[in-house]
Protein backbone atom coordinates (compact mmCIF):
# COMPACT_ATOMS: atom_id res chain seq x y z
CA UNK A 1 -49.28 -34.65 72.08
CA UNK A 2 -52.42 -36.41 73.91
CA UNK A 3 -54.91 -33.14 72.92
CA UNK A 4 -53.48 -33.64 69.57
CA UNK A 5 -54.22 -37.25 69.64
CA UNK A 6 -57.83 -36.89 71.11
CA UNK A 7 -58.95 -34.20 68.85
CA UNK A 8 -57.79 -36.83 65.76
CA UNK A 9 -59.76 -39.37 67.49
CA UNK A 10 -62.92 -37.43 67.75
CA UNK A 11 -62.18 -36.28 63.90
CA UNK A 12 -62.41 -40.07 63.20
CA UNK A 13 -64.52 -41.19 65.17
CA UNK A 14 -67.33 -37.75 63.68
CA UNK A 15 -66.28 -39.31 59.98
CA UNK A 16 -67.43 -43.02 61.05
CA UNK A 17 -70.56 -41.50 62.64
CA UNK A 18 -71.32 -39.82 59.00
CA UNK A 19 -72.53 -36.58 60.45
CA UNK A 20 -71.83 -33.98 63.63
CA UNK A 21 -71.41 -36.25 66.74
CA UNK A 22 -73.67 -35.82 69.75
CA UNK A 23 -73.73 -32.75 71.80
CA UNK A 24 -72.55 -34.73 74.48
CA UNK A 25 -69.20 -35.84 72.55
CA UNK A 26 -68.32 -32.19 71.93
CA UNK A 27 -69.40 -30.87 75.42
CA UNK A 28 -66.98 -33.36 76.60
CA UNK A 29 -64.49 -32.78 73.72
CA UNK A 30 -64.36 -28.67 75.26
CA UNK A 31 -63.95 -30.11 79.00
CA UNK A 32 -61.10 -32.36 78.18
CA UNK A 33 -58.96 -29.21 76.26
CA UNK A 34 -59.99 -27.28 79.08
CA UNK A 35 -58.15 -29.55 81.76
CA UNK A 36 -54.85 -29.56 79.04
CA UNK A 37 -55.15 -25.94 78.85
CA UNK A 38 -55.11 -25.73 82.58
CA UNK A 39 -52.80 -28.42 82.58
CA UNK A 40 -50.24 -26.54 80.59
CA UNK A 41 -50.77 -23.46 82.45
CA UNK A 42 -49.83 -24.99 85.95
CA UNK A 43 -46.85 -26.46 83.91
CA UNK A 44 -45.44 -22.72 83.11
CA UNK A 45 -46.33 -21.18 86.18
CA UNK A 46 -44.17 -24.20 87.95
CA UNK A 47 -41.26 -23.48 85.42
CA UNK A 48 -41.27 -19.99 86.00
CA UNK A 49 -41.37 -20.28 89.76
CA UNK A 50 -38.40 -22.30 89.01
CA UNK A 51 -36.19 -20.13 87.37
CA UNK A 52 -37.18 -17.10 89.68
CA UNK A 53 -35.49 -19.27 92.72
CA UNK A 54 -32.35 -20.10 90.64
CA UNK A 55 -32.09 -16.96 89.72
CA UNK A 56 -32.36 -15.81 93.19
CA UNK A 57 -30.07 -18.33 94.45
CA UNK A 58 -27.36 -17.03 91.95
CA UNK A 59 -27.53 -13.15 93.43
């Protein structure tokens, strides 16, 4: 939900510019849905390691 809002933002904020942003602005556009992407990564592996010990407590 906060990717989906930032990559709305930086749609806006490229139509109020009038043309492509700066560089910059995407370079930092790709780091921040890097970190979610990592982000949601950690999230799974966390849930997974999760399950595997309930799972284990259960046997």
């Amino acid at each position: 939900m906060m990717q989906e809002a930032m990559e709305k933002g930086f749609k806006l904020a490229t139509g109020a510019w009038g043309r492509d942003l700066p560089r910059i602005c995407q370079q930092t556009m790709d780091a921040a849905n890097r970190l979610f992407e990592e982000y949601y990564k950690s999230k799974e592996n966390e849930e997974s390691s999760l399950q595997t010990e309930d799972t284990e407590k259960v046997q």
